[in-house]
PDB file of N, CA and C in Angstrom:
ATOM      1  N   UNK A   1     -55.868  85.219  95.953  1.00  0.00           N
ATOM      2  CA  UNK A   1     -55.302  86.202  95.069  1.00  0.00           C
ATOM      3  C   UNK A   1     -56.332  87.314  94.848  1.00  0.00           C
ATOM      4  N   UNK A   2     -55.916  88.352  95.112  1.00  0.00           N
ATOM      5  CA  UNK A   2     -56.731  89.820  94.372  1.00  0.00           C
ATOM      6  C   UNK A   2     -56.701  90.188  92.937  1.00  0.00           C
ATOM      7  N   UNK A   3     -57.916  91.377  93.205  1.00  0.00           N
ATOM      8  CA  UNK A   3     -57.736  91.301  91.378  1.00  0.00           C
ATOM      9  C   UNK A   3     -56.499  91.676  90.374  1.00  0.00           C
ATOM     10  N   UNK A   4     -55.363  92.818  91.708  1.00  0.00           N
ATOM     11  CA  UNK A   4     -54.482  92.894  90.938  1.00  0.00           C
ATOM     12  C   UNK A   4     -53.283  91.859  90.473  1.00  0.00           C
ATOM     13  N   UNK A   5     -53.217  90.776  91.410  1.00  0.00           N
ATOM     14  CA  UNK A   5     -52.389  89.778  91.503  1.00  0.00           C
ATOM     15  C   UNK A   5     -53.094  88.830  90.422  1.00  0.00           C
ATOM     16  N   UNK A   6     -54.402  88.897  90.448  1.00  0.00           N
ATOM     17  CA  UNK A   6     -54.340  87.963  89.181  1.00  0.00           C
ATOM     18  C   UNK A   6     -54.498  88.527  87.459  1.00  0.00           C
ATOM     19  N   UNK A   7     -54.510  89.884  87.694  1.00  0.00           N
ATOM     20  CA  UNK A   7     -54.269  90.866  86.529  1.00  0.00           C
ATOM     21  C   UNK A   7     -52.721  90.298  85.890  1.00  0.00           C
ATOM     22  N   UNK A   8     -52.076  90.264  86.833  1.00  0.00           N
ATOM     23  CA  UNK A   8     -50.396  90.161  87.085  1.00  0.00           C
ATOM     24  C   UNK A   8     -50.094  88.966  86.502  1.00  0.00           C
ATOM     25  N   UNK A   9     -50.992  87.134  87.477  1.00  0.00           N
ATOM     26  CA  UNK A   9     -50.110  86.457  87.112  1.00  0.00           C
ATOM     27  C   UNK A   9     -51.095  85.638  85.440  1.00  0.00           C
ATOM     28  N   UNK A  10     -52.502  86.289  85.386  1.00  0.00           N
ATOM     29  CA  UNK A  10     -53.071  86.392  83.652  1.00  0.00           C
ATOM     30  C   UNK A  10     -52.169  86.635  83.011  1.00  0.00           C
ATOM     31  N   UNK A  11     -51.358  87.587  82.830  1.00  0.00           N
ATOM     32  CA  UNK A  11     -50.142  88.634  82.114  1.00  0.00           C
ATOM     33  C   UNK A  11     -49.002  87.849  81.640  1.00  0.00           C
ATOM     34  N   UNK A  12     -48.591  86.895  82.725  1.00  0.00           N
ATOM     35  CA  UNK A  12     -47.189  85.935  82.791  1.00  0.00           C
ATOM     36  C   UNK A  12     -47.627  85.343  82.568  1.00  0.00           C
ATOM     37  N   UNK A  13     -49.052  84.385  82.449  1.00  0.00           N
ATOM     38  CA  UNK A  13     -49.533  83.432  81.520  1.00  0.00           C
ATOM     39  C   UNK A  13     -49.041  83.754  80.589  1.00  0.00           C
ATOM     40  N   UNK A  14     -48.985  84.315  79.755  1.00  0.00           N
ATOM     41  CA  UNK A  14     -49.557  84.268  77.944  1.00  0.00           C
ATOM     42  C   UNK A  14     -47.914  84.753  77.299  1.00  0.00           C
ATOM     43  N   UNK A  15     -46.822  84.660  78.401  1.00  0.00           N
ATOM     44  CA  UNK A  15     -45.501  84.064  78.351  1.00  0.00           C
ATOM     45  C   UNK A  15     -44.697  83.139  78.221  1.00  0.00           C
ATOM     46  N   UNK A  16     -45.716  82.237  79.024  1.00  0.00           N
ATOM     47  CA  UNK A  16     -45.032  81.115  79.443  1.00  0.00           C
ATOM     48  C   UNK A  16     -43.878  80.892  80.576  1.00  0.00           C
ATOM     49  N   UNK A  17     -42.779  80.382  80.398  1.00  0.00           N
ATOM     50  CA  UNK A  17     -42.017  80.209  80.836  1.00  0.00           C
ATOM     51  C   UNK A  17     -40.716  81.353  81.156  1.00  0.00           C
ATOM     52  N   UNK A  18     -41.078  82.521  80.098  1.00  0.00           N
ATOM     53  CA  UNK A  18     -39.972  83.332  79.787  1.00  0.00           C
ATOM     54  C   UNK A  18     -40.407  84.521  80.697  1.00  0.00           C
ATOM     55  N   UNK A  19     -38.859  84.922  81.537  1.00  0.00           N
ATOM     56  CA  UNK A  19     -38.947  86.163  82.322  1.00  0.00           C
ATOM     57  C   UNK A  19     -39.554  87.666  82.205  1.00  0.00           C
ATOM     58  N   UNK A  20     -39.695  88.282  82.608  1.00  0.00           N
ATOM     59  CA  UNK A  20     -40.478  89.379  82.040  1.00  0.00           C
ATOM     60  C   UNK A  20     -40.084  90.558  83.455  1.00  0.00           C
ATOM     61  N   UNK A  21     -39.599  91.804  82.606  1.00  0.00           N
ATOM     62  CA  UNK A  21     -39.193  92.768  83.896  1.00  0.00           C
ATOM     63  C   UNK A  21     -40.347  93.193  84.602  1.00  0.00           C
ATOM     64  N   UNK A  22     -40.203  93.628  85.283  1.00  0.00           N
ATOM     65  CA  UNK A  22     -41.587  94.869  86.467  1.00  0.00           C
ATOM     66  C   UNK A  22     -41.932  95.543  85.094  1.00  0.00           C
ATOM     67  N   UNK A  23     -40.852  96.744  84.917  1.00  0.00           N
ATOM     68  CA  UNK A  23     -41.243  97.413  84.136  1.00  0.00           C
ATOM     69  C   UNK A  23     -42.495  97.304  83.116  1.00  0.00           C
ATOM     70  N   UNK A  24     -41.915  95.827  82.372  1.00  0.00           N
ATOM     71  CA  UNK A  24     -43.268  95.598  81.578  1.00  0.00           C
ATOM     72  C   UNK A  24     -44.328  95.010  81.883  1.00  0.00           C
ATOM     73  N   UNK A  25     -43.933  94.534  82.969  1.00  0.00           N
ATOM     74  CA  UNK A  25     -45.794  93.760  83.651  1.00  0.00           C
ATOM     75  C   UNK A  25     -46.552  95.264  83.975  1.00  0.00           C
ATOM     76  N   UNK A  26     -45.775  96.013  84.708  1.00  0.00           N
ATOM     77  CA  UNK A  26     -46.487  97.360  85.118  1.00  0.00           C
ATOM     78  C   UNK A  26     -47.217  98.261  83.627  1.00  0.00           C
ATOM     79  N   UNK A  27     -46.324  98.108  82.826  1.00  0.00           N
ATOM     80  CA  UNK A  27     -47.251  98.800  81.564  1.00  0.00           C
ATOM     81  C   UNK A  27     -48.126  97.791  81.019  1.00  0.00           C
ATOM     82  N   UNK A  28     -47.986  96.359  80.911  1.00  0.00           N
ATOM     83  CA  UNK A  28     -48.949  95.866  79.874  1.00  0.00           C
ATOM     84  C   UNK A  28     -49.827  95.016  80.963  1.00  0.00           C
ATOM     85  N   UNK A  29     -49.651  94.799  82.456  1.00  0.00           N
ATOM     86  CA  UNK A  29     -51.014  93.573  82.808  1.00  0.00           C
ATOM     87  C   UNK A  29     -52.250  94.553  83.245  1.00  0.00           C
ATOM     88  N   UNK A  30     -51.927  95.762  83.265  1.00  0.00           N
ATOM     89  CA  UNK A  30     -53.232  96.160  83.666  1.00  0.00           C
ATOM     90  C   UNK A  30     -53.855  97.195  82.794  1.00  0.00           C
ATOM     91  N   UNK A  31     -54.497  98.309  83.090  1.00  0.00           N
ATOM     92  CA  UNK A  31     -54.680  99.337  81.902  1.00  0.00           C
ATOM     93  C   UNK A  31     -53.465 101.022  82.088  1.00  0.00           C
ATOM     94  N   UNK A  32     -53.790 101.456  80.401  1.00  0.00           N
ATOM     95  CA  UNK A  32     -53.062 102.653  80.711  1.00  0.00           C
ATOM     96  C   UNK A  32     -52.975 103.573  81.425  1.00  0.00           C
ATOM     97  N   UNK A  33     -54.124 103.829  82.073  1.00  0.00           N
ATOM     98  CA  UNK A  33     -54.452 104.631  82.748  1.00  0.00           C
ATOM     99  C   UNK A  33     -53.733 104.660  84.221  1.00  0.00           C
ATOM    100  N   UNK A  34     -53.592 102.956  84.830  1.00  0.00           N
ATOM    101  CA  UNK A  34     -53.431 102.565  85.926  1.00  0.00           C
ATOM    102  C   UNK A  34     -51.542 102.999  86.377  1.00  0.00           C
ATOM    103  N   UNK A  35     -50.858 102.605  84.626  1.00  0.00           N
ATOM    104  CA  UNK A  35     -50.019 102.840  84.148  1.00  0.00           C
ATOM    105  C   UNK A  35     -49.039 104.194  84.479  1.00  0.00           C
ATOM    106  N   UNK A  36     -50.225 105.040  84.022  1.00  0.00           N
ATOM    107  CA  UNK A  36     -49.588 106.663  84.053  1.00  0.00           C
ATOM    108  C   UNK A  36     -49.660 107.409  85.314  1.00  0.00           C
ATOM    109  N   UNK A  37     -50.694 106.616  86.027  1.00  0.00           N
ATOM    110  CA  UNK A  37     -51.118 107.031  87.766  1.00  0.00           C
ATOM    111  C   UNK A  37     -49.752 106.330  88.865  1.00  0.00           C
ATOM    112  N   UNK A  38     -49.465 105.296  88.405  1.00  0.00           N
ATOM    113  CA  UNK A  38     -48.206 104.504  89.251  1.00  0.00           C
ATOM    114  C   UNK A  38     -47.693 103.777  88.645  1.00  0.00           C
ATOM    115  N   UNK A  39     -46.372 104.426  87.708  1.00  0.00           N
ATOM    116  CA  UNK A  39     -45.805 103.562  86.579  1.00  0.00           C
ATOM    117  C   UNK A  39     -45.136 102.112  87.875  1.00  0.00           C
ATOM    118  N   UNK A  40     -45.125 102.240  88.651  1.00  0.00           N
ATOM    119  CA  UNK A  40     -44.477 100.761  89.724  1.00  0.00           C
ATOM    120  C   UNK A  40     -45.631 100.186  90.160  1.00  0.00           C
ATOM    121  N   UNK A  41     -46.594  99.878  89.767  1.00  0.00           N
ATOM    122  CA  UNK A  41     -47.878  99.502  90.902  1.00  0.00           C
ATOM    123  C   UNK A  41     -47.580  98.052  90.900  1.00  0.00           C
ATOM    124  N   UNK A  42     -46.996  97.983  90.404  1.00  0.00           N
ATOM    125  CA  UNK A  42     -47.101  96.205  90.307  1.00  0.00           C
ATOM    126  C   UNK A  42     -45.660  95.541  90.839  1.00  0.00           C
ATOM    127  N   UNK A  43     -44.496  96.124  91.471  1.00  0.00           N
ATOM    128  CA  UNK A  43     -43.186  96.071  91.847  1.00  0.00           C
ATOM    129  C   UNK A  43     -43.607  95.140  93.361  1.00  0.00           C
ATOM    130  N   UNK A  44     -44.634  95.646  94.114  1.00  0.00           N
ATOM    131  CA  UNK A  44     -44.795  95.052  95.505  1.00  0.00           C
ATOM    132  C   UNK A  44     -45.729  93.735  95.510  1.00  0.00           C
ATOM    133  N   UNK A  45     -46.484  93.797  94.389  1.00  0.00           N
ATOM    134  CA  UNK A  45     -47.361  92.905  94.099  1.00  0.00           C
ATOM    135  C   UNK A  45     -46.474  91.519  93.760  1.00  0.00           C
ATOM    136  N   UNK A  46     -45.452  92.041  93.086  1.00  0.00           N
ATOM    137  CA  UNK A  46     -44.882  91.089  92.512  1.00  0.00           C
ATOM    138  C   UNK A  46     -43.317  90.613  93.536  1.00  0.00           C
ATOM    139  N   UNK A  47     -43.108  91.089  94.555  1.00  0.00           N
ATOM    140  CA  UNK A  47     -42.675  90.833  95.288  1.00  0.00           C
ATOM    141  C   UNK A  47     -43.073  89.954  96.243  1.00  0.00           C
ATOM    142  N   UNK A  48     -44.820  90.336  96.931  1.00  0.00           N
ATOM    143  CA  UNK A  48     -45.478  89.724  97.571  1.00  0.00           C
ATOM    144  C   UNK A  48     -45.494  88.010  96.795  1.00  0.00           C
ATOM    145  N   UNK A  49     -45.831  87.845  95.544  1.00  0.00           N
ATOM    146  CA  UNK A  49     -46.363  86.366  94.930  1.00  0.00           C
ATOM    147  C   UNK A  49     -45.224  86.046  94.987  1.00  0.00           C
ATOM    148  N   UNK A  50     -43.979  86.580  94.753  1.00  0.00           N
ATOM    149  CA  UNK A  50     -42.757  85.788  94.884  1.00  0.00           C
ATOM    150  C   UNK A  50     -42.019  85.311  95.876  1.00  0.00           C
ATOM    151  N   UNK A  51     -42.705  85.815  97.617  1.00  0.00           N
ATOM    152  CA  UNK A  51     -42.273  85.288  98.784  1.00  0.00           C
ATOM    153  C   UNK A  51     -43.632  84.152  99.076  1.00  0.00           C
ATOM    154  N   UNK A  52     -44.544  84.059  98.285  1.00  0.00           N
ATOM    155  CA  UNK A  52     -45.634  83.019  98.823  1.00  0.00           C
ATOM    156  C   UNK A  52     -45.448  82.027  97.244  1.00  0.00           C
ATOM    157  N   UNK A  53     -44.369  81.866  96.522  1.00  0.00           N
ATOM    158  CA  UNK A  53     -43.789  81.331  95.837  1.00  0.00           C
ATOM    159  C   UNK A  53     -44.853  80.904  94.361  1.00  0.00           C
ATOM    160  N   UNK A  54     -45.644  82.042  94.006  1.00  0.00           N
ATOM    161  CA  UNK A  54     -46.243  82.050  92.852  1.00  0.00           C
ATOM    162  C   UNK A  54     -45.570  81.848  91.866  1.00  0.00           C
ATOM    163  N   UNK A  55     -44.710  82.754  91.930  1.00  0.00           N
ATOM    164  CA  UNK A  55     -43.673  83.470  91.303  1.00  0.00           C
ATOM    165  C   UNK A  55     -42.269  83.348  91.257  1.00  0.00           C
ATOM    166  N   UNK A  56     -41.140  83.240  90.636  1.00  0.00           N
ATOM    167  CA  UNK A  56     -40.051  82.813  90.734  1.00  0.00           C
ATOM    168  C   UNK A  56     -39.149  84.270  90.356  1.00  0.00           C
ATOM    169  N   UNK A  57     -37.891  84.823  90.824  1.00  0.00           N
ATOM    170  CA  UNK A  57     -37.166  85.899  89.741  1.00  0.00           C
ATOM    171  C   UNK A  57     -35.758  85.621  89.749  1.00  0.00           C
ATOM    172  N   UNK A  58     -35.282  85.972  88.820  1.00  0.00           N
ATOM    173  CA  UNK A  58     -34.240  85.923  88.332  1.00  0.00           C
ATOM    174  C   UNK A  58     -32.784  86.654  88.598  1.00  0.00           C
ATOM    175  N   UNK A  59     -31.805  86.478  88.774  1.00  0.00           N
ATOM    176  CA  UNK A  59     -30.613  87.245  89.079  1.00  0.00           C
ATOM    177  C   UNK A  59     -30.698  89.111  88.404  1.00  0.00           C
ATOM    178  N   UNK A  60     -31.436  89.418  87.634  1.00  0.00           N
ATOM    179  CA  UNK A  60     -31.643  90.838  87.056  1.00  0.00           C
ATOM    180  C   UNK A  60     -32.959  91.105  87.061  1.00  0.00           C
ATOM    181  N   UNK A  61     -33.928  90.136  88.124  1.00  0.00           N
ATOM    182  CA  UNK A  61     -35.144  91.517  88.621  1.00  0.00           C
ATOM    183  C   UNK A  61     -36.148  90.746  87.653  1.00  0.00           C
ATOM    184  N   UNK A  62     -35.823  90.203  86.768  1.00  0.00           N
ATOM    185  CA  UNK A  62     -36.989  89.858  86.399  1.00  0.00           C
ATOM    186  C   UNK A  62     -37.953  88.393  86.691  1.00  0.00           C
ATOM    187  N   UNK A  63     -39.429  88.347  86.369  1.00  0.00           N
ATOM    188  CA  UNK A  63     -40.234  87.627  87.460  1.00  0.00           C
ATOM    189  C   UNK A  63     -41.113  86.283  86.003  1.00  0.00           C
ATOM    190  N   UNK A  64     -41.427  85.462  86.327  1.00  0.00           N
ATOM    191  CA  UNK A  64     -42.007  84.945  85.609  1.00  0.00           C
ATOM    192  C   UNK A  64     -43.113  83.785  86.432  1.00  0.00           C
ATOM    193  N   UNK A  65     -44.546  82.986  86.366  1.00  0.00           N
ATOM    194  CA  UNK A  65     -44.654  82.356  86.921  1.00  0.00           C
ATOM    195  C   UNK A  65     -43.749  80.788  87.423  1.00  0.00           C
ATOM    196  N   UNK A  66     -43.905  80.541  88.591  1.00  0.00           N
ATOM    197  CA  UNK A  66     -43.095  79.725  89.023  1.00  0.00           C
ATOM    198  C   UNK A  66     -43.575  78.078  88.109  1.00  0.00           C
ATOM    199  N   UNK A  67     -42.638  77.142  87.485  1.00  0.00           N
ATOM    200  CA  UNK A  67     -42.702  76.368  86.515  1.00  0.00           C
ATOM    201  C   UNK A  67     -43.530  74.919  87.747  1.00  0.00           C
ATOM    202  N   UNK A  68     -44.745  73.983  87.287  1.00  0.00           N
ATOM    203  CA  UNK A  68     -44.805  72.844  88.587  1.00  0.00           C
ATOM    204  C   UNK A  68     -43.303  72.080  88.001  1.00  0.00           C
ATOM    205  N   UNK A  69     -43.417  71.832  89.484  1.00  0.00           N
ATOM    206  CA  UNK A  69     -42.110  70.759  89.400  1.00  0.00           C
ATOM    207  C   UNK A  69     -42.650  69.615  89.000  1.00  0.00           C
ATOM    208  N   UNK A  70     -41.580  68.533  87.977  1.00  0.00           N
ATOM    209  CA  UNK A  70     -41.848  67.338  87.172  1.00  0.00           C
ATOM    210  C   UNK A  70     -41.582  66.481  88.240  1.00  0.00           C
ATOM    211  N   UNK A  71     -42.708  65.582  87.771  1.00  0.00           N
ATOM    212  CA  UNK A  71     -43.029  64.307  88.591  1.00  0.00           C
ATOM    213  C   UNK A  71     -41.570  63.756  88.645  1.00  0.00           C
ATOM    214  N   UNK A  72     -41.192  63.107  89.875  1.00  0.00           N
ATOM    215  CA  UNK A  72     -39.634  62.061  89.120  1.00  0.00           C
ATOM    216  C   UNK A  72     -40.583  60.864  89.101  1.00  0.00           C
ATOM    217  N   UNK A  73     -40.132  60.107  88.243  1.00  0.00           N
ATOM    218  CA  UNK A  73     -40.713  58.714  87.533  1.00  0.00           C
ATOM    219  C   UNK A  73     -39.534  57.419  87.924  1.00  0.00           C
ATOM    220  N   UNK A  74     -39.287  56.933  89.168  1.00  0.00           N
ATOM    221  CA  UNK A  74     -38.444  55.993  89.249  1.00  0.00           C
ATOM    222  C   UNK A  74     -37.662  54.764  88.728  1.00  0.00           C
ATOM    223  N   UNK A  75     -38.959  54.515  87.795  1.00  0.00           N
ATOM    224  CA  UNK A  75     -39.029  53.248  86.891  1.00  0.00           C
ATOM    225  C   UNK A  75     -40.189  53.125  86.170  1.00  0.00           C
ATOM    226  N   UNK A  76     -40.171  52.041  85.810  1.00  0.00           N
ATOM    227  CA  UNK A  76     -41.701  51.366  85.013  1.00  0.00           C
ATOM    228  C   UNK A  76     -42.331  50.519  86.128  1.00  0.00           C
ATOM    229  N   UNK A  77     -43.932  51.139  85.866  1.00  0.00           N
ATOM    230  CA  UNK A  77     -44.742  50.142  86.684  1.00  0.00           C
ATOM    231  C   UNK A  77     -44.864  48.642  85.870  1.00  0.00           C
ATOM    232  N   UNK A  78     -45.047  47.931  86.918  1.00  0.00           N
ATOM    233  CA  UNK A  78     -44.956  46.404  85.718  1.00  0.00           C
ATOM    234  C   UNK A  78     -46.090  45.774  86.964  1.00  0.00           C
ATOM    235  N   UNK A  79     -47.215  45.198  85.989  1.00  0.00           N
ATOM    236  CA  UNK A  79     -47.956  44.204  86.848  1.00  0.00           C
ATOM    237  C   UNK A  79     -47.291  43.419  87.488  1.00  0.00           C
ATOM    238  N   UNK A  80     -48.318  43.036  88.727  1.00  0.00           N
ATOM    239  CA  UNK A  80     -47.953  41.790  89.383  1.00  0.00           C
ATOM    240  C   UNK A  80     -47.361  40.068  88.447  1.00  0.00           C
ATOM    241  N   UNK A  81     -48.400  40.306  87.584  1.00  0.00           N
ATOM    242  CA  UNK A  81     -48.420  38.965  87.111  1.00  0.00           C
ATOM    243  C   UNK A  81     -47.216  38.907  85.681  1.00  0.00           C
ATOM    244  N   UNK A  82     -47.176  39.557  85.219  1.00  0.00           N
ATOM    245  CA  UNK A  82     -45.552  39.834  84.558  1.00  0.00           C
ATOM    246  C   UNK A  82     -44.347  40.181  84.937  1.00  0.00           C
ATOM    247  N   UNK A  83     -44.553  40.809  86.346  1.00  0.00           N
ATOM    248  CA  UNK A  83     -43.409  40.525  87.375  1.00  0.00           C
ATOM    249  C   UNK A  83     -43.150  38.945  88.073  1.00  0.00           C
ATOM    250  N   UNK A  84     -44.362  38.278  87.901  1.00  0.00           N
ATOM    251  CA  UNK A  84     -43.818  37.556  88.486  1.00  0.00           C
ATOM    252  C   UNK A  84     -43.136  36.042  87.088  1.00  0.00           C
ATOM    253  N   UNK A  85     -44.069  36.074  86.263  1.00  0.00           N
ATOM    254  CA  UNK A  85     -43.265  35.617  84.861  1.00  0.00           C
ATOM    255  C   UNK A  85     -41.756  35.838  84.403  1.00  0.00           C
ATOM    256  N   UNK A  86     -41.698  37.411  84.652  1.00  0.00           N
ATOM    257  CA  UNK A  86     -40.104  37.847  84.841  1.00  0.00           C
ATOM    258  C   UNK A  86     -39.140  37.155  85.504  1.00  0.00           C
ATOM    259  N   UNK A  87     -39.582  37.436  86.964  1.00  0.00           N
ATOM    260  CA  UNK A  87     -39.022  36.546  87.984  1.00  0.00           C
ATOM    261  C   UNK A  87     -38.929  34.721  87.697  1.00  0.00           C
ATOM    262  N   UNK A  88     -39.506  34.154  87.691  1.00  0.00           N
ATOM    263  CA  UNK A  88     -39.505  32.600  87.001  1.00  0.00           C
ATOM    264  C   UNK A  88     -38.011  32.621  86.073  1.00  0.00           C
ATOM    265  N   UNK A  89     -38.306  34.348  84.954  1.00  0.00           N
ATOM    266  CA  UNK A  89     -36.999  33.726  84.166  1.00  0.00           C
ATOM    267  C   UNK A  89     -35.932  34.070  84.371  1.00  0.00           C
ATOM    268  N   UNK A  90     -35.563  34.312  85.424  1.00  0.00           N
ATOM    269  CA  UNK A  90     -34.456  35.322  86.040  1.00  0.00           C
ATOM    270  C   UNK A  90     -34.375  36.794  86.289  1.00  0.00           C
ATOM    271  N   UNK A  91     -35.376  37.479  85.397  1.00  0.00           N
ATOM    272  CA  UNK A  91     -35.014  38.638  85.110  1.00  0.00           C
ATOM    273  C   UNK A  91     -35.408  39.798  86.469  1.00  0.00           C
ATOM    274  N   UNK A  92     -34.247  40.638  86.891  1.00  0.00           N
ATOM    275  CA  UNK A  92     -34.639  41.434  88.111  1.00  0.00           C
ATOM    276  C   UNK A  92     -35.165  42.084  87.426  1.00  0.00           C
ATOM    277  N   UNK A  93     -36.526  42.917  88.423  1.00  0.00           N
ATOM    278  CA  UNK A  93     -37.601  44.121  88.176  1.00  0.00           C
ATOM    279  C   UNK A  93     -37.750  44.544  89.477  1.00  0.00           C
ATOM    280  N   UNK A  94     -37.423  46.029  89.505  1.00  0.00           N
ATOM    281  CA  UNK A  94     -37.705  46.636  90.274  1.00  0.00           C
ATOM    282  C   UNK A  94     -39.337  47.545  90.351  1.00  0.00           C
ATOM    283  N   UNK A  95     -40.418  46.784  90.850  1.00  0.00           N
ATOM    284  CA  UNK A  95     -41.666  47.534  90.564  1.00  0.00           C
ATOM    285  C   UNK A  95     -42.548  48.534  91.600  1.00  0.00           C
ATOM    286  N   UNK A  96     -43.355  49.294  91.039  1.00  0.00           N
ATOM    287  CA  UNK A  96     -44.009  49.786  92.290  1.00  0.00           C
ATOM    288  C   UNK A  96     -44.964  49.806  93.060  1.00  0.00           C
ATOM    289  N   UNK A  97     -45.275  49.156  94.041  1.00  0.00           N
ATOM    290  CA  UNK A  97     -46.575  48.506  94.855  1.00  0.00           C
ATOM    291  C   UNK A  97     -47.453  49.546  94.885  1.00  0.00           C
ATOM    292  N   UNK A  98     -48.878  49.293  94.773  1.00  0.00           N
ATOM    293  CA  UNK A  98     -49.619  50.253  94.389  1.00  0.00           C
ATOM    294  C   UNK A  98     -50.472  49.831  95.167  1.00  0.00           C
ATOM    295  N   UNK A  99     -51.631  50.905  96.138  1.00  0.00           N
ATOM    296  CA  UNK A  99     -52.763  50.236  96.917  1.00  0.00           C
ATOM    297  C   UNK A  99     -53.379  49.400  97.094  1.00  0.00           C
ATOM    298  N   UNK A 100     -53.769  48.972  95.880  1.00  0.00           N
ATOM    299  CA  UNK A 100     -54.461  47.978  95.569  1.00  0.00           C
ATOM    300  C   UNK A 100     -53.546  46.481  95.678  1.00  0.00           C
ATOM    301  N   UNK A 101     -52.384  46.316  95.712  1.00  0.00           N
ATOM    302  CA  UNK A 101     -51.674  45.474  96.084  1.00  0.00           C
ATOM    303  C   UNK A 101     -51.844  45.127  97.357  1.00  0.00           C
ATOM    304  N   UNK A 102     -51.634  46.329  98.065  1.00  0.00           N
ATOM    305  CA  UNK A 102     -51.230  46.585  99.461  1.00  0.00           C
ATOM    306  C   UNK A 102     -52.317  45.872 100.379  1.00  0.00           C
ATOM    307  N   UNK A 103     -54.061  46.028  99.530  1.00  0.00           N
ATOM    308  CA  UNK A 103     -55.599  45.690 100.321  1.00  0.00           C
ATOM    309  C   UNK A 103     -54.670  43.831  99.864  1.00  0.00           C
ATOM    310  N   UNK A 104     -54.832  43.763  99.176  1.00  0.00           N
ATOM    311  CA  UNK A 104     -54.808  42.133  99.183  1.00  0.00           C
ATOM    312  C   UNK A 104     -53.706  41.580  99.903  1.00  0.00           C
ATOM    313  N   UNK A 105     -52.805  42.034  99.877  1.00  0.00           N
ATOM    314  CA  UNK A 105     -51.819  41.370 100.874  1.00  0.00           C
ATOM    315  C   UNK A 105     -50.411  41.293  99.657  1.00  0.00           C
ATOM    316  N   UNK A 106     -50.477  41.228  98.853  1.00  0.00           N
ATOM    317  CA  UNK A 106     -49.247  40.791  97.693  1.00  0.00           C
ATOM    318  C   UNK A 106     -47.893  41.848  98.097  1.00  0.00           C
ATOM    319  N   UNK A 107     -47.291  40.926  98.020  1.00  0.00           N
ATOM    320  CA  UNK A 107     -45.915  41.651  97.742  1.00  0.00           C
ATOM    321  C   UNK A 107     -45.159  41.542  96.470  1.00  0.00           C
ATOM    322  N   UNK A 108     -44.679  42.929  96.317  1.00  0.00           N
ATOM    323  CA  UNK A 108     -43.642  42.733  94.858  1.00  0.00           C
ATOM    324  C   UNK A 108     -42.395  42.305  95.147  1.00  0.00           C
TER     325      UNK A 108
END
């Protein structure tokens, strides 16, 4: 990232989550000056982070940083050794084998 791209996505930090037009990234992420010299300076910039997927925009143009995607969480991890107590009392558990399973040989 360059300095103007991270002028840009500093800016959509301190948003959060919420969209924000060109218009106003171009007046407020950088200075006034930069402002009154190329009220768009920031239209291509912000085009560019949004095809290398920094950036996400919206059906009316406006851009915000792109949100990480949430872990999916399948289930509960459950030890070996309370899975297998479970099991003794009938109860199905679906668990998730973890490396360290895998070096010793155990199966869930």
């Amino acid at each position: 990232m360059n300095t103007d791209e991270r002028e840009i996505f500093n800016y959509l930090q301190t948003w959060g989550g919420e969209f924000i037009s060109v218009k106003e990234v171009c007046r407020r992420a950088s200075t006034k000056k930069r402002y009154h010299e190329d009220p768009n300076w920031a239209q291509p910039l912000l085009q560019m982070m949004a095809e290398r997927g920094l950036l996400e925009r919206n059906l009316t143009g406006h851009y915000r940083i792109k949100p990480e995607p949430k872990k999916k969480h399948d289930g509960r991890w459950v030890s070996p050794e309370i899975k297998e107590i479970l099991d003794e009392n009938g109860v199905q558990v679906e668990s998730q084998s973890t490396e360290s399973d895998m070096d010793h040989g155990e199966q869930l």
